[in-house]
Protein backbone atom coordinates (compact mmCIF):
# COMPACT_ATOMS: atom_id res chain seq x y z
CA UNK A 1 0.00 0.00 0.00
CA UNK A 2 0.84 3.75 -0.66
CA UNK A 3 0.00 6.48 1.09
CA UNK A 4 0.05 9.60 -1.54
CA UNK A 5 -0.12 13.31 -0.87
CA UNK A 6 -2.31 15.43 -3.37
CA UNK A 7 -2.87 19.18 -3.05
CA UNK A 8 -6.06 20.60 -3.71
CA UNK A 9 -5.79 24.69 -3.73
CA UNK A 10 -3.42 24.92 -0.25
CA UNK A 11 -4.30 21.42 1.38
CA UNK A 12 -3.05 18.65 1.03
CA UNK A 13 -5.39 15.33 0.88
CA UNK A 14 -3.70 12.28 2.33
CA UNK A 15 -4.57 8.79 0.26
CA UNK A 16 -3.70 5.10 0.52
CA UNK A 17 -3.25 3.40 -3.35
CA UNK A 18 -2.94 0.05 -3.40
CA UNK A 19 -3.76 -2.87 -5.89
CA UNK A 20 -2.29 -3.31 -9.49
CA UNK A 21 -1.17 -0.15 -11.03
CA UNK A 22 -2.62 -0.83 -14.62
CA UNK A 23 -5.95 -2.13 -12.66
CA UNK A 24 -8.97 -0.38 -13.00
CA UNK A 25 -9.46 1.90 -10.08
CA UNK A 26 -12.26 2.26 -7.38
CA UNK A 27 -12.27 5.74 -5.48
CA UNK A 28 -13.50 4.85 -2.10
CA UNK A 29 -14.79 8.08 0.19
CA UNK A 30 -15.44 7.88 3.65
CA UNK A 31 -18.46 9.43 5.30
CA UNK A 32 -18.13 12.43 7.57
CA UNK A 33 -16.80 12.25 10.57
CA UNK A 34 -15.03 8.88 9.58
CA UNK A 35 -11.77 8.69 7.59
CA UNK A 36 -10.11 6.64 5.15
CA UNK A 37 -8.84 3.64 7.36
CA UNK A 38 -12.50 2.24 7.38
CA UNK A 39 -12.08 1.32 4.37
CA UNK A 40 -9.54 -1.21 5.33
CA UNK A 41 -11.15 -4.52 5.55
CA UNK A 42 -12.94 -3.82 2.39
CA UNK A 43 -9.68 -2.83 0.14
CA UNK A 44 -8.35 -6.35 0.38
CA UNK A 45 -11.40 -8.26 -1.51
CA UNK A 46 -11.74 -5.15 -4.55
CA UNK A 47 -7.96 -5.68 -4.38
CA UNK A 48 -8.15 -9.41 -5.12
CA UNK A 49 -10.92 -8.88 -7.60
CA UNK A 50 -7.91 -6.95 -9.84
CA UNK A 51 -8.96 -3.38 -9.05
CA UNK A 52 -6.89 -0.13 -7.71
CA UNK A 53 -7.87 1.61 -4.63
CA UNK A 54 -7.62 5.01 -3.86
CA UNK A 55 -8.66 5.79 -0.28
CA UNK A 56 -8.72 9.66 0.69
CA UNK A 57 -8.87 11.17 3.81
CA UNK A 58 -11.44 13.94 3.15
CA UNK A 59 -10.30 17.44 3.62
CA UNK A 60 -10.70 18.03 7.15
CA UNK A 61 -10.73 14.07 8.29
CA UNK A 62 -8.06 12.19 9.24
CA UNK A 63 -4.28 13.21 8.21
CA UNK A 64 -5.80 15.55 5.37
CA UNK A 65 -5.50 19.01 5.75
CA UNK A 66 -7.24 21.58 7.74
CA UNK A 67 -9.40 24.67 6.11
CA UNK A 68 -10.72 27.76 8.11
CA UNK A 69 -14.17 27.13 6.86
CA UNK A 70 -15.69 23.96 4.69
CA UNK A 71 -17.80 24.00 1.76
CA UNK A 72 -18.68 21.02 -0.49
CA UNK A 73 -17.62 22.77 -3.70
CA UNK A 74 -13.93 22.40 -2.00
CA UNK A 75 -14.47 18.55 -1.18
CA UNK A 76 -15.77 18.13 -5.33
CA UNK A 77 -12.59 20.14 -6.28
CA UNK A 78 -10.58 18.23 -4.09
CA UNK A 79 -11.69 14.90 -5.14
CA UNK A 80 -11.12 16.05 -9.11
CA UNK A 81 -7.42 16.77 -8.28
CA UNK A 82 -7.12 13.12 -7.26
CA UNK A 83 -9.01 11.92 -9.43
CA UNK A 84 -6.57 13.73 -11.94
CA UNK A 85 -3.44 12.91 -10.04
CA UNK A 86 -3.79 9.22 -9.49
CA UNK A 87 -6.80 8.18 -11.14
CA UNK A 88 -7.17 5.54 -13.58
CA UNK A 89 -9.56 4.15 -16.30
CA UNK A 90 -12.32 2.46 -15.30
CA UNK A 91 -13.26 4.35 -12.43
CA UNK A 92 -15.84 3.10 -9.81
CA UNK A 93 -16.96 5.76 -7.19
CA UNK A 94 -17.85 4.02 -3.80
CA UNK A 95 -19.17 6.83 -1.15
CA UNK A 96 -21.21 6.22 1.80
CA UNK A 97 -22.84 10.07 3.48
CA UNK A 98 -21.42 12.74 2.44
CA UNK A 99 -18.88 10.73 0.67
CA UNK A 100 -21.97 9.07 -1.30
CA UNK A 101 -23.20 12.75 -2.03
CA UNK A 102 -19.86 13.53 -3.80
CA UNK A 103 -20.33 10.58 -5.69
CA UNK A 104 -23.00 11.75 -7.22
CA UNK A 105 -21.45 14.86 -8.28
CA UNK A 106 -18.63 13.68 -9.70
CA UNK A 107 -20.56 11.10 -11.83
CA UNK A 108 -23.51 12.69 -12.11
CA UNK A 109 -23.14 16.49 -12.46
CA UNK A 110 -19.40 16.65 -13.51
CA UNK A 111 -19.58 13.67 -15.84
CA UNK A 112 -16.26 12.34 -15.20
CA UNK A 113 -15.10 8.92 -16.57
CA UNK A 114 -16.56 6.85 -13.69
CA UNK A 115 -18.56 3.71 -14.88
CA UNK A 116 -20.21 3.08 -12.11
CA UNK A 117 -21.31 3.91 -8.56
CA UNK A 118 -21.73 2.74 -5.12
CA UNK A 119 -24.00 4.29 -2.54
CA UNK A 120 -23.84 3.34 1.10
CA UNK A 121 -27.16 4.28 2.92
CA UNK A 122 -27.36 7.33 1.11
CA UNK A 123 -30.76 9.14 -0.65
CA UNK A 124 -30.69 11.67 -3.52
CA UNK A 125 -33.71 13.40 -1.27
CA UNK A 126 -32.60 13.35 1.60
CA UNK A 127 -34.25 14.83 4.93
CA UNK A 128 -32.58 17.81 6.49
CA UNK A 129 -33.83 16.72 9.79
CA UNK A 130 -31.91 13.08 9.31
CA UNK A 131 -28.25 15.34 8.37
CA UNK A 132 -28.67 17.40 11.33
CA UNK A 133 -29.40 14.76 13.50
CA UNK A 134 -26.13 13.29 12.32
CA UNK A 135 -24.44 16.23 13.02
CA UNK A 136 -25.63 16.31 16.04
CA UNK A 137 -24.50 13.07 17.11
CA UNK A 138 -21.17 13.45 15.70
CA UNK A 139 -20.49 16.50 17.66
CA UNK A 140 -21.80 14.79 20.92
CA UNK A 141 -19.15 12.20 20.22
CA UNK A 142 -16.55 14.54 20.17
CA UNK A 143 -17.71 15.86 23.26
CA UNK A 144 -17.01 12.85 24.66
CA UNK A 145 -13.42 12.23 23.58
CA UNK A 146 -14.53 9.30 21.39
CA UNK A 147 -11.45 7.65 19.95
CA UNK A 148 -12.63 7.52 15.80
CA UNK A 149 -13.39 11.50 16.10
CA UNK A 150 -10.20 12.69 17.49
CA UNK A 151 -8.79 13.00 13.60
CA UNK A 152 -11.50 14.95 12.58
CA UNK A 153 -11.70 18.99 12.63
CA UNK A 154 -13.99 20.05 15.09
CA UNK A 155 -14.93 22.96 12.73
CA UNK A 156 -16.55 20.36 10.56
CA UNK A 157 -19.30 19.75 12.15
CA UNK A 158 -19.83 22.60 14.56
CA UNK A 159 -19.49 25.55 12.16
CA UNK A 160 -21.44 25.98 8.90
CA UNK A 161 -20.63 22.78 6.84
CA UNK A 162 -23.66 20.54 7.07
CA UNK A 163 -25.83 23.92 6.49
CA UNK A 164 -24.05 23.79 3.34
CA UNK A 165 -24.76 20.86 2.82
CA UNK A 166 -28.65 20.79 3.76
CA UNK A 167 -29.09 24.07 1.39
CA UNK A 168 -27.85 21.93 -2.14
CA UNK A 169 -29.91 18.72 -1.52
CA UNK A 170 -31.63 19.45 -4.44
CA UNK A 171 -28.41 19.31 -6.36
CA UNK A 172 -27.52 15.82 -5.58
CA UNK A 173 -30.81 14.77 -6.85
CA UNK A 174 -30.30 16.72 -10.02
CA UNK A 175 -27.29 15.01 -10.36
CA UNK A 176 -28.91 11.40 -9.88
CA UNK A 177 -31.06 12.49 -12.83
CA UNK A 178 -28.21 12.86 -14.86
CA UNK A 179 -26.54 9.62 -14.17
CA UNK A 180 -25.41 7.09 -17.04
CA UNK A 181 -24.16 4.35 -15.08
CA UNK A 182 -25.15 1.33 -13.09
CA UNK A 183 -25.61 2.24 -9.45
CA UNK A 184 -25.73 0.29 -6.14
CA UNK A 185 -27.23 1.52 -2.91
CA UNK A 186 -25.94 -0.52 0.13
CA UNK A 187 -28.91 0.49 3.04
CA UNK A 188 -28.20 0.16 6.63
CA UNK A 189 -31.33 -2.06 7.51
CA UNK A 190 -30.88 -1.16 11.30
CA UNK A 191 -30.80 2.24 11.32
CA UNK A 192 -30.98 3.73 7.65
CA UNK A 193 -31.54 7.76 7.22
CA UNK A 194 -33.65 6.49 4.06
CA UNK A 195 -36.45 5.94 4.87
CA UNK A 196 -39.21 4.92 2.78
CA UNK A 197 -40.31 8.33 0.71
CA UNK A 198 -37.07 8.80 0.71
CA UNK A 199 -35.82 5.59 -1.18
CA UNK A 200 -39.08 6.12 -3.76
CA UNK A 201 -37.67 9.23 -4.47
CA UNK A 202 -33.92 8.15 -5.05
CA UNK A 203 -35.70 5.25 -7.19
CA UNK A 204 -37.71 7.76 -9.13
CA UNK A 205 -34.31 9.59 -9.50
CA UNK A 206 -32.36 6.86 -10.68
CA UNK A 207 -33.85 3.98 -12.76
CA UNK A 208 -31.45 1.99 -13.19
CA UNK A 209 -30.56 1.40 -9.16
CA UNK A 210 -29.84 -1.83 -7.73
CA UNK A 211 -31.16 -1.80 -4.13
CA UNK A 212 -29.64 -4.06 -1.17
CA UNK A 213 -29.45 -3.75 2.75
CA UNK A 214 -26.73 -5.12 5.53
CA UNK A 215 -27.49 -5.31 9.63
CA UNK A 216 -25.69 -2.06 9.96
CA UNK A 217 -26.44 1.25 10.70
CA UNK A 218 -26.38 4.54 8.64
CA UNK A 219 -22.07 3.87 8.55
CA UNK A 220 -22.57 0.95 6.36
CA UNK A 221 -18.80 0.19 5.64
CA UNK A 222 -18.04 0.19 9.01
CA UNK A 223 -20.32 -1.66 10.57
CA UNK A 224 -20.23 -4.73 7.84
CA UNK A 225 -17.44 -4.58 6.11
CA UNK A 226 -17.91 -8.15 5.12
CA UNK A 227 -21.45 -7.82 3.70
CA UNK A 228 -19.97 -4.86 1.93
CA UNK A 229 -17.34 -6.07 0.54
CA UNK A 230 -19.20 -9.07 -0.90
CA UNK A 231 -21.70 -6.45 -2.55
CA UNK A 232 -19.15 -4.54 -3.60
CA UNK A 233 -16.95 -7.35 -5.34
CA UNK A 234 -20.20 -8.57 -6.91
CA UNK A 235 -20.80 -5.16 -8.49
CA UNK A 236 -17.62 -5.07 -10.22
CA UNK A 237 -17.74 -7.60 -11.92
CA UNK A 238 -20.62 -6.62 -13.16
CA UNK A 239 -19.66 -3.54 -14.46
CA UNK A 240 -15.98 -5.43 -15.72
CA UNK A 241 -13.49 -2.90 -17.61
CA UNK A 242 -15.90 -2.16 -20.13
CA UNK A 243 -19.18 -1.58 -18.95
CA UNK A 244 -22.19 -0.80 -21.14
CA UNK A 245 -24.43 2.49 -20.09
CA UNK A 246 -27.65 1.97 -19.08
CA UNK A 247 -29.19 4.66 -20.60
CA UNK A 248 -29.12 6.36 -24.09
């Protein structure tokens, strides 16, 4: 495994690379509050299965760099320099959260060369009230001192980021529209933030989704990595190097 700096304006994003360097490549992104080491026990099998990973720390998570304020225009410009940097052909985009909603960005709105994408418990629709109650319990964690949280910038949470976030919901489900490729969405059956209008309405948005669920909760990859992994693997070779679109 590698771990690879890329810098994105003034920060630099921190990413393990690891698998066969002329492999097709799967761009795994954490969801907030988390950071790229839960991706981990999942790397191995997508490894096996003859694909690159690329595992960034998001900016602001983990041993990324630090901003003064966050907005997710810079986390979508950030994820296009790596992309650029050590991206390859195929690309899969795997994101569960906020890392799902940049997934949808990139392969939806900014039409990049990704042929395919992986959701993890995440709705084009989703409910304001289910982000801030994220937020919420993220920032109670850190409260707390909890372990997972100490790499993560306070600011994230407690200043104006998920705000941000809550006032373009309606451009992640523009971009779903807009999607081209076969899509997965991996729910958390325990405790999912899509709930059932919402999961019509990401259906409505994208046709062509596959839809599975794990015993997890709304962090999907790290509470079955296994079950993940296995949907994950199953997915790709699906798509293969040279996947056909789904629509015209």
């Amino acid at each position: 495994m590698a771990r690879v700096s890329v810098t994105s304006g003034n920060i630099p994003i921190l990413a393990d690379v690891e698998g066969p360097l002329d492999g097709p490549t799967v761009l795994l992104l954490h969801a907030g509050g988390e950071s790229r080491t839960v991706w981990l026990p999942i790397t191995e099998a997508v490894v096996a299965h003859g694909w690159r990973t690329i595992s960034p720390d998001l900016r602001g998570h983990g041993e990324s760099g630090r901003a003064a304020a966050y907005h997710l225009d810079d986390f979508v410009l950030d994820l296009e320099r790596v992309i650029e940097e050590l991206g390859d052909e195929p690309l899969v985009v795997v994101g569960g959260s906020i890392g799902g909603a940049l997934g949808l960005i990139l392969a939806g709105e900014r039409r990049l060369s990704v042929v395919g994408l992986v959701l993890l418990d995440v709705a084009t629709r989703p409910s304001a009230d289910s982000a801030l109650r994220e937020r919420r319990k993220i920032v109670e964690a850190q409260s707390r001192g909890v372990e997972a949280l100490r790499a993560v910038d306070g600011e994230l949470m407690r200043g104006s980021f998920i705000d941000d976030v809550v006032a373009t919901f309606d451009r992640w489900s523009r971009a779903a529209r807009e999607l081209r490729v076969p899509t997965l969405l991996i729910l958390g059956a325990r405790s999912s933030v899509v709930g059932s209008s919402e999961l019509q309405a990401t259906k409505d948005d994208i046709p062509q989704i596959e839809v599975v669920s794990v015993p997890a909760g709304h962090l999907v990859a790290r509470d079955c990595p296994g079950e993940v992994a296995a949907h994950l693997t199953r997915f790709l070779d699906r798509v293969g190097p040279e996947p056909p679109l789904v629509r015209a």
